[in-house]
N, C-alpha and C. Protein backbone atom coordinates (compact mmCIF):
# COMPACT_ATOMS: atom_id res chain seq x y z
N UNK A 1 -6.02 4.15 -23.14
CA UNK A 1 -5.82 4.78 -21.84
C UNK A 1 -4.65 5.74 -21.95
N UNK A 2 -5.07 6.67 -21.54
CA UNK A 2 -3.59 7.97 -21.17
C UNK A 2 -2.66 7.60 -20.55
N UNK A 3 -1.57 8.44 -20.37
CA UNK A 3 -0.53 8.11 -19.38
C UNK A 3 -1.00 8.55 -18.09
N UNK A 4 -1.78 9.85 -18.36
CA UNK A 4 -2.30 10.32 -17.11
C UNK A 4 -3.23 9.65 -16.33
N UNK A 5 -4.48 8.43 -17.08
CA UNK A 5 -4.93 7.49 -16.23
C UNK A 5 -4.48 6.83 -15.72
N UNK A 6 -2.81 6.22 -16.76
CA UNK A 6 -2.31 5.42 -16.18
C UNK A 6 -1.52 5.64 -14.47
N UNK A 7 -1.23 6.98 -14.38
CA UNK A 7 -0.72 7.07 -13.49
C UNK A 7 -1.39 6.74 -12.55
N UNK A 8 -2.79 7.53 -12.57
CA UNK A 8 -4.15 7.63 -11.55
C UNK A 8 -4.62 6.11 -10.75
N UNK A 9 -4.47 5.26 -11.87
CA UNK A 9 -4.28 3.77 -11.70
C UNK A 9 -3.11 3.26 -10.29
N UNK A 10 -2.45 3.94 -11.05
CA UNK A 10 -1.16 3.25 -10.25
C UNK A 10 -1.18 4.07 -8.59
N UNK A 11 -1.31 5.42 -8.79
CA UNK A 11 -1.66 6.15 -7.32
C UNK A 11 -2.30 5.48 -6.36
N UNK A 12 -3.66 4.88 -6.96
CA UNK A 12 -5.03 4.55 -6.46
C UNK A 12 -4.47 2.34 -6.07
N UNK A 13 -3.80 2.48 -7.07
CA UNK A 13 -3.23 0.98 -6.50
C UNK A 13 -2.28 0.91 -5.13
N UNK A 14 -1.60 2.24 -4.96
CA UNK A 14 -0.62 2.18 -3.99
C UNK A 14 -1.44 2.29 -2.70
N UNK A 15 -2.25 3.50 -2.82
CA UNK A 15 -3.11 3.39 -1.56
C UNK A 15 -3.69 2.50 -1.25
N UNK A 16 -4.36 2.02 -2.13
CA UNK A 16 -5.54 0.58 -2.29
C UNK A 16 -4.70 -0.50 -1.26
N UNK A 17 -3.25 -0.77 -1.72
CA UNK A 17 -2.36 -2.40 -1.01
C UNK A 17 -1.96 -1.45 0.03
N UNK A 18 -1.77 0.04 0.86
CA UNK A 18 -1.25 0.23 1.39
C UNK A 18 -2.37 0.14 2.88
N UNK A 19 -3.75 0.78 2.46
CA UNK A 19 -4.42 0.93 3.18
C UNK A 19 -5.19 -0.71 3.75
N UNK A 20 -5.28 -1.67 2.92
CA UNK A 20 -6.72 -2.43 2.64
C UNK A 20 -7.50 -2.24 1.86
N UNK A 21 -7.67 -1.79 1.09
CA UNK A 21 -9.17 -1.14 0.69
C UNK A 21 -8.79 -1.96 -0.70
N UNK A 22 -10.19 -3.20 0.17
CA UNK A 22 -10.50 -3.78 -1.87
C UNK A 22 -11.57 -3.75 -2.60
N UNK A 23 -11.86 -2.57 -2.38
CA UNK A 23 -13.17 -1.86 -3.54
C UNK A 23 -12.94 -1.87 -4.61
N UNK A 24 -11.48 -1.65 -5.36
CA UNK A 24 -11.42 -1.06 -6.57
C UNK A 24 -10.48 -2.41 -6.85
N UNK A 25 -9.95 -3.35 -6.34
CA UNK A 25 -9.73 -4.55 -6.81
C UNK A 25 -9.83 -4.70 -8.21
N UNK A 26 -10.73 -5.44 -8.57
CA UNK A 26 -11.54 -5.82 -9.54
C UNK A 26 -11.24 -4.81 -11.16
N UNK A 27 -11.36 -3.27 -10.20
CA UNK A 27 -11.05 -2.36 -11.35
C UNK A 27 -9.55 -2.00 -11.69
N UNK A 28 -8.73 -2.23 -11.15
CA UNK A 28 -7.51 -1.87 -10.91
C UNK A 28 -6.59 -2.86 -11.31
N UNK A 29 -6.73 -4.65 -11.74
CA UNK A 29 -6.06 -5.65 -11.69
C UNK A 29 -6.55 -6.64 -12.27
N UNK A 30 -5.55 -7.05 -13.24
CA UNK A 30 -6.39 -7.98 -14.03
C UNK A 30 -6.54 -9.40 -13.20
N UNK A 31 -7.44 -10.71 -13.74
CA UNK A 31 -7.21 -11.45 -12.97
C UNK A 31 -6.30 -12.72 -12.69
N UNK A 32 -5.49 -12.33 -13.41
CA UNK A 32 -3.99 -12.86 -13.19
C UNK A 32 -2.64 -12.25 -12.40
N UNK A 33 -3.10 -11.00 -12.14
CA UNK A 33 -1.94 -9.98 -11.55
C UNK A 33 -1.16 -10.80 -10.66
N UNK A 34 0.18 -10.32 -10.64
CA UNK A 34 1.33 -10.88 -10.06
C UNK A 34 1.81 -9.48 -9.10
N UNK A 35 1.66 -9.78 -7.98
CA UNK A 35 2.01 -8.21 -6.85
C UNK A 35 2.90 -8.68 -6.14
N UNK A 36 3.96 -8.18 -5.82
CA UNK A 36 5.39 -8.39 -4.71
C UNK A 36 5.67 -7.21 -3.73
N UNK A 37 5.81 -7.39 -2.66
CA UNK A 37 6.25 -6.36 -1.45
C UNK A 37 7.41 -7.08 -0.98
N UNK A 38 7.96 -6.21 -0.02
CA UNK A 38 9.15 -6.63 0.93
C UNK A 38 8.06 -8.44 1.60
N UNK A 39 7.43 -8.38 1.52
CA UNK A 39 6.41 -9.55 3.06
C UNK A 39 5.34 -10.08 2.35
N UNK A 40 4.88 -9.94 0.97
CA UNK A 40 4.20 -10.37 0.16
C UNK A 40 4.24 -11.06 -1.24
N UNK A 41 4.18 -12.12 -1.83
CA UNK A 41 4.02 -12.07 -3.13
C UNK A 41 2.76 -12.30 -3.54
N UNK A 42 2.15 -12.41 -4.56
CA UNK A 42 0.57 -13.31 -4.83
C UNK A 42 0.29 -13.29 -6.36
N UNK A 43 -0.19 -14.02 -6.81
CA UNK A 43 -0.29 -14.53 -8.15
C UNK A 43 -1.70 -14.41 -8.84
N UNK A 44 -2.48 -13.79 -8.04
CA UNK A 44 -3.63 -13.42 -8.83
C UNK A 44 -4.61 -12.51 -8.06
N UNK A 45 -5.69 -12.12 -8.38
CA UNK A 45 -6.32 -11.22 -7.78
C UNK A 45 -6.94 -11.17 -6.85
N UNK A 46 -7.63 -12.59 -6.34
CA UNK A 46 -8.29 -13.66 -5.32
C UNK A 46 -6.90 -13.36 -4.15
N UNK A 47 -5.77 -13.74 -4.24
CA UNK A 47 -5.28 -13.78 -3.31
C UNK A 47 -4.90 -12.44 -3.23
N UNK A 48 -4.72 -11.80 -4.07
CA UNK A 48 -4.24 -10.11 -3.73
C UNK A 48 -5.22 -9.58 -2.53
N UNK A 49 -6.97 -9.49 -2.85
CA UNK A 49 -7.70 -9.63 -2.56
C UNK A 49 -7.48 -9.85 -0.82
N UNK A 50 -7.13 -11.30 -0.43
CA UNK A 50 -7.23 -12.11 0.87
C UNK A 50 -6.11 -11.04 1.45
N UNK A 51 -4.94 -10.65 0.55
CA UNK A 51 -3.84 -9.93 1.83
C UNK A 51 -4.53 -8.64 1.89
N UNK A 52 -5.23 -8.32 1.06
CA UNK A 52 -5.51 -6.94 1.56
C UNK A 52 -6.43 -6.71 2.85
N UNK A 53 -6.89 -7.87 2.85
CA UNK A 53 -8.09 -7.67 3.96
C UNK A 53 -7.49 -8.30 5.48
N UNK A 54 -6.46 -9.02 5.07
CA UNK A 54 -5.98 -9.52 6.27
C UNK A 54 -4.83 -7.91 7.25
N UNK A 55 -4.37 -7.22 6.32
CA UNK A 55 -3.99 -5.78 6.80
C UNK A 55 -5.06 -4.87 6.18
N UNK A 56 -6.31 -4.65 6.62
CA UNK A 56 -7.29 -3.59 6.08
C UNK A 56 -7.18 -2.68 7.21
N UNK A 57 -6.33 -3.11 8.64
CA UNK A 57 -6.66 -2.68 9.92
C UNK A 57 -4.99 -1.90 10.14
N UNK A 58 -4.65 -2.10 8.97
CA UNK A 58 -2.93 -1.62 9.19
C UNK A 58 -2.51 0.04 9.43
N UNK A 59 -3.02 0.64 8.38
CA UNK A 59 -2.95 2.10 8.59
C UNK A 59 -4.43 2.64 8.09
N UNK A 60 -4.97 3.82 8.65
CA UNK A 60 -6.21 4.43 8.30
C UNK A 60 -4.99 5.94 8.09
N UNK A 61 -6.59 6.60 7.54
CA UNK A 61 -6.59 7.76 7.26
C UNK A 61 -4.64 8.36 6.06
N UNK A 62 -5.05 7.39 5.35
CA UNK A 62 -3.63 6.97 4.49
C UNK A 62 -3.33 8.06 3.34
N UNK A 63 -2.89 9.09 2.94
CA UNK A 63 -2.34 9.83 2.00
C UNK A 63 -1.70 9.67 1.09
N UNK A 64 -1.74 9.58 0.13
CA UNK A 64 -0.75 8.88 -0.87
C UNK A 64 -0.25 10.24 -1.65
N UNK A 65 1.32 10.40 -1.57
CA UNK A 65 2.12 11.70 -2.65
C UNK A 65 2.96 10.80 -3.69
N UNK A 66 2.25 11.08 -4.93
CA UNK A 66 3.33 10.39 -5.50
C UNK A 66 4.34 11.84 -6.38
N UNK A 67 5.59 11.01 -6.67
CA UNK A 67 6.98 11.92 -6.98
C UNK A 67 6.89 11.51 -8.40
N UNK A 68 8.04 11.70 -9.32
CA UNK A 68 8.28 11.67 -10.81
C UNK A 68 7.51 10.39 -11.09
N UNK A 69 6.62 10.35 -12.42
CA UNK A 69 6.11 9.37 -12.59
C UNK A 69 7.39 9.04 -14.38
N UNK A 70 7.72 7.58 -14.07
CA UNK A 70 8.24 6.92 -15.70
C UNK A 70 7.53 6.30 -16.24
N UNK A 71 6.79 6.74 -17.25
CA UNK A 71 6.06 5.83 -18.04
C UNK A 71 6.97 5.15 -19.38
N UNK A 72 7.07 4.10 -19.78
CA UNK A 72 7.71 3.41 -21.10
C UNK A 72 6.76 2.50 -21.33
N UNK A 73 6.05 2.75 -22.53
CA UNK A 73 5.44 1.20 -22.81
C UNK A 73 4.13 1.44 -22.27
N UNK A 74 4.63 -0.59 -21.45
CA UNK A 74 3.28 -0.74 -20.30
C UNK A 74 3.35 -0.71 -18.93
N UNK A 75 4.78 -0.06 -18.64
CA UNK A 75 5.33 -0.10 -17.43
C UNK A 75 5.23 1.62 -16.86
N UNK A 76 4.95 1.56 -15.89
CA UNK A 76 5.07 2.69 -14.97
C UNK A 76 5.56 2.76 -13.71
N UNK A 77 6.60 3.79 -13.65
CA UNK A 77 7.00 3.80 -12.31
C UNK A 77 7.38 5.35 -11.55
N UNK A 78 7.43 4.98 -10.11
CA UNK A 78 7.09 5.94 -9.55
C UNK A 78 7.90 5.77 -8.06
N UNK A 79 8.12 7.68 -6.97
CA UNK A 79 8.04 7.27 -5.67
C UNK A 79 7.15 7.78 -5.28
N UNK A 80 6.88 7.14 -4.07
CA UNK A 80 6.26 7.81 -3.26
C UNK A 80 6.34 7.87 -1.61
N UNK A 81 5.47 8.83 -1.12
CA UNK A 81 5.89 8.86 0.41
C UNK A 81 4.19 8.90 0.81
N UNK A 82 3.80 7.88 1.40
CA UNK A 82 2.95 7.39 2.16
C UNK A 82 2.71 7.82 3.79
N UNK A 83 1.77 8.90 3.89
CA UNK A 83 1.38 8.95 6.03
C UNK A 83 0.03 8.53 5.98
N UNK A 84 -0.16 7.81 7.06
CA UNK A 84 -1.18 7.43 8.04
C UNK A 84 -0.95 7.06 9.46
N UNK A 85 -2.24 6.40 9.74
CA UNK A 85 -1.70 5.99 11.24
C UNK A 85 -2.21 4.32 11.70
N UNK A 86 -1.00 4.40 12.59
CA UNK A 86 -1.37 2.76 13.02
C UNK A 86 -1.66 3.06 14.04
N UNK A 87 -2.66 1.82 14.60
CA UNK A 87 -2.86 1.98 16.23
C UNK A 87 -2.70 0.62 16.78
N UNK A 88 -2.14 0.66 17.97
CA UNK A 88 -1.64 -0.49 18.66
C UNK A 88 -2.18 -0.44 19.88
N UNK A 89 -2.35 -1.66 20.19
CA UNK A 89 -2.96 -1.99 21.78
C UNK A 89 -1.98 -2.37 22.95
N UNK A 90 -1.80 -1.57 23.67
CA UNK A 90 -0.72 -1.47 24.57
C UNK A 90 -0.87 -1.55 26.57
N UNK A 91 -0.73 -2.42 27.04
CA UNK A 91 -0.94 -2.04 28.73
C UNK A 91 0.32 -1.80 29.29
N UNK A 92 0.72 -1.78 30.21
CA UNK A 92 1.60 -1.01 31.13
C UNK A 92 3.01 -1.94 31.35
N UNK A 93 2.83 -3.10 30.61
CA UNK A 93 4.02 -4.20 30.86
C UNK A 93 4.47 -4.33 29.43
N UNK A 94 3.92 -3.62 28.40
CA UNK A 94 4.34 -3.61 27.12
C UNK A 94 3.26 -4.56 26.09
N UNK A 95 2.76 -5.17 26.75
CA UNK A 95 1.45 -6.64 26.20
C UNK A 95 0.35 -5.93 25.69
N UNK A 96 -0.31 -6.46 25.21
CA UNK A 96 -1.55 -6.58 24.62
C UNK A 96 -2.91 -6.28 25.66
N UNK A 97 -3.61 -5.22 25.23
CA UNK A 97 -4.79 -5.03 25.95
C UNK A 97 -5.04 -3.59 26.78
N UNK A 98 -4.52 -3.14 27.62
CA UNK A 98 -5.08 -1.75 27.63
C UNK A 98 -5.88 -0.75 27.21
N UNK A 99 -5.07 0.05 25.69
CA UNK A 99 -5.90 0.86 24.97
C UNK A 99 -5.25 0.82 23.99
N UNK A 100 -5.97 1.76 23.01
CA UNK A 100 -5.20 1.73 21.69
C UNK A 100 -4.53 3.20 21.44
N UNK A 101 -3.20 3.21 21.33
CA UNK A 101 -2.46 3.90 20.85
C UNK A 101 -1.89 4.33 18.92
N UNK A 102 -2.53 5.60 19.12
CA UNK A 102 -2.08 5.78 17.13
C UNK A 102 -0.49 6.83 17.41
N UNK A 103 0.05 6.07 16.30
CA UNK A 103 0.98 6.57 16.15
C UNK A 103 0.99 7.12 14.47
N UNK A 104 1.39 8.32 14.28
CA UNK A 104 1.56 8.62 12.63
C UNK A 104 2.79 7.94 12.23
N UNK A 105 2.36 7.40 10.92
CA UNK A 105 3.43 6.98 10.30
C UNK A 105 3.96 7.30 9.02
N UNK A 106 5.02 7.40 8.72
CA UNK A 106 5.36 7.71 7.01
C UNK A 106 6.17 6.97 6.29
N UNK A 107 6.24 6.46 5.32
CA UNK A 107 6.84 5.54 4.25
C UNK A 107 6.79 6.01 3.20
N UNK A 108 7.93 5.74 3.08
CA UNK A 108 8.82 6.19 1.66
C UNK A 108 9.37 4.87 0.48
N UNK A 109 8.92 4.99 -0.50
CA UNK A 109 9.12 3.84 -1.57
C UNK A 109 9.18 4.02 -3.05
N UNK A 110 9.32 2.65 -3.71
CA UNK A 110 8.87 2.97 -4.95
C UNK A 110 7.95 2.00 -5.85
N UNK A 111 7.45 2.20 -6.86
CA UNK A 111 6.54 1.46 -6.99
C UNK A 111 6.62 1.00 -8.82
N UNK A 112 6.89 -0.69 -8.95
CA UNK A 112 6.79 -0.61 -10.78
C UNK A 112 5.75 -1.34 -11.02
N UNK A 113 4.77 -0.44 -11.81
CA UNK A 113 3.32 -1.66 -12.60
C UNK A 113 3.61 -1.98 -14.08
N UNK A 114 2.84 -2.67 -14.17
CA UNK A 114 2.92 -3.16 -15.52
C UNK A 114 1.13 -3.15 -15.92
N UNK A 115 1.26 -2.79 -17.38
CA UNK A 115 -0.23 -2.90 -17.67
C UNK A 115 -0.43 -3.83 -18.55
N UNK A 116 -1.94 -4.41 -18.76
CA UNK A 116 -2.42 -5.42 -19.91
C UNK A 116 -3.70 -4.50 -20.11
N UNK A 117 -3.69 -3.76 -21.23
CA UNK A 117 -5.02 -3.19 -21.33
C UNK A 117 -5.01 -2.25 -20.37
N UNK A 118 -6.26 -1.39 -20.07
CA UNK A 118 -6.44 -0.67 -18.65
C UNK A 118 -6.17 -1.19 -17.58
N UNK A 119 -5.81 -2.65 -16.98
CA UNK A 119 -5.40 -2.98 -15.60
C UNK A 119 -4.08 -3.08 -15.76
N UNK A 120 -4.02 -3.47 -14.49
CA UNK A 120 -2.59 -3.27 -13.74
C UNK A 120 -2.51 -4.95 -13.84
N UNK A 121 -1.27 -5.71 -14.13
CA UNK A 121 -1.03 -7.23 -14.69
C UNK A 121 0.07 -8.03 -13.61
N UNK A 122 0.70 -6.33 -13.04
CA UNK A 122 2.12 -6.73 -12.11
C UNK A 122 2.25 -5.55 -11.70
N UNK A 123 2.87 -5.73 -10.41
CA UNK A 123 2.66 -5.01 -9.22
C UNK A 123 3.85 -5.16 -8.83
N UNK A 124 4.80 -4.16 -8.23
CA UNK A 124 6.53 -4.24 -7.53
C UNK A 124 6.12 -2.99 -6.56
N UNK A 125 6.02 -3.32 -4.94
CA UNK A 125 6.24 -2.36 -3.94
C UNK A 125 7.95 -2.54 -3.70
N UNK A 126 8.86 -1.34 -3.45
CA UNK A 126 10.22 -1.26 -2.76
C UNK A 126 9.68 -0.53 -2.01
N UNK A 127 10.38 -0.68 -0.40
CA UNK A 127 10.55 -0.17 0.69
C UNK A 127 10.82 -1.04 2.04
N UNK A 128 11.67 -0.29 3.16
CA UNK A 128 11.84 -0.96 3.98
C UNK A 128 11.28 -0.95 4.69
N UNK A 129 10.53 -2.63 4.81
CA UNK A 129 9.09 -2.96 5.72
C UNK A 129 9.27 -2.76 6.98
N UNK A 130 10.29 -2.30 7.44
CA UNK A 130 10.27 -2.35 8.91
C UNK A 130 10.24 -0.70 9.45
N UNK A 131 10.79 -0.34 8.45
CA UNK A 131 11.05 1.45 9.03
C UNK A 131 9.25 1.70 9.61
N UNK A 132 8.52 1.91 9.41
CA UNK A 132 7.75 2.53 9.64
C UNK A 132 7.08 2.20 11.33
N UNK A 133 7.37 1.10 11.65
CA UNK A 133 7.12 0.28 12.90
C UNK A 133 8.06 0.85 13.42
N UNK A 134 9.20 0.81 13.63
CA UNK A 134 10.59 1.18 14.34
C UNK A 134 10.49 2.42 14.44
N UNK A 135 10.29 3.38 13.30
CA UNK A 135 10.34 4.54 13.62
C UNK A 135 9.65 5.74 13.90
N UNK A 136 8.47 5.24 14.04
CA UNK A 136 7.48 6.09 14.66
C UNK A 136 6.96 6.47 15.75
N UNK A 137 6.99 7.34 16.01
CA UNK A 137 6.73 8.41 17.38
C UNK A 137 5.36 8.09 17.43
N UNK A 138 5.19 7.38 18.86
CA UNK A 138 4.43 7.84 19.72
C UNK A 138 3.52 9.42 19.92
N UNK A 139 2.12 9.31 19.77
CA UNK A 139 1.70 10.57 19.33
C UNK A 139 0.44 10.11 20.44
N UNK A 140 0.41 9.31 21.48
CA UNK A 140 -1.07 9.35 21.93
C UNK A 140 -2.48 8.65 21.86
N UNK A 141 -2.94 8.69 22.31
CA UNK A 141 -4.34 8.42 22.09
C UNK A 141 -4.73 9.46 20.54
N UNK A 142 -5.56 8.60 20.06
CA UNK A 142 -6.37 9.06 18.75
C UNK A 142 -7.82 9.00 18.35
């Protein structure tokens, strides 16, 4: 594998845990992978798998830019800055139920994999899990 797949790997992994999307699971992670976030750890691919689907509803329409990529070895690392949008259900007392409101959001991080072969073996998200909730503007109906 190239460095340049490797990167492609790792791009496609960030969106993949950022968005939900576990299509490429399987292709992307071996089945032992070890993945850590600020709010996550998981020890294999089955459970990688279960968190992704439990936030599949977290951000849509998700962009992924990634910045300087370090490759050494089997390790790669990278930043990146992440927009999409969340939508929240909001009524007039602040609660639950009304309508749904999207707000754009952007996140900024960094990201270290590790490879075994063509998959990804270990997984390191940095970023602060809360910025993106806190600091996003209100943009409307979507």
């Amino acid at each position: 594998m190239t460095a340049d797949e490797r990167d492609e790997r790792v791009r496609r992994a960030i969106e993949a845990t950022v968005s939900g999307d576990t299509s490429a699971v399987s292709e992307l992670f071996t089945a032992d992978v070890v993945a850590a976030s600020p709010t996550v750890t998981v020890s294999s691919r089955v459970e990688l798998a279960v968190e992704l689907e439990d936030h599949e509803s977290a951000l849509s329409d998700v962009a992924v830019a990634t910045g300087p990529v370090l490759s050494s070895g089997r390790r790669v690392c990278t930043e990146w800055v992440i927009t999409g949008w969340r939508s929240d259900s909001v009524d007039a007392d602040g609660g639950e139920g009304l309508g749904a409101r999207a707000r754009e959001v952007t996140l900024r991080g960094a990201t270290v994999a590790e490879f075994a072969g063509d998959r990804i073996c270990a997984l390191r998200h940095y970023w602060d899990e809360t910025r993106p909730l806190a600091g996003a503007a209100d943009v409307g109906d979507r």
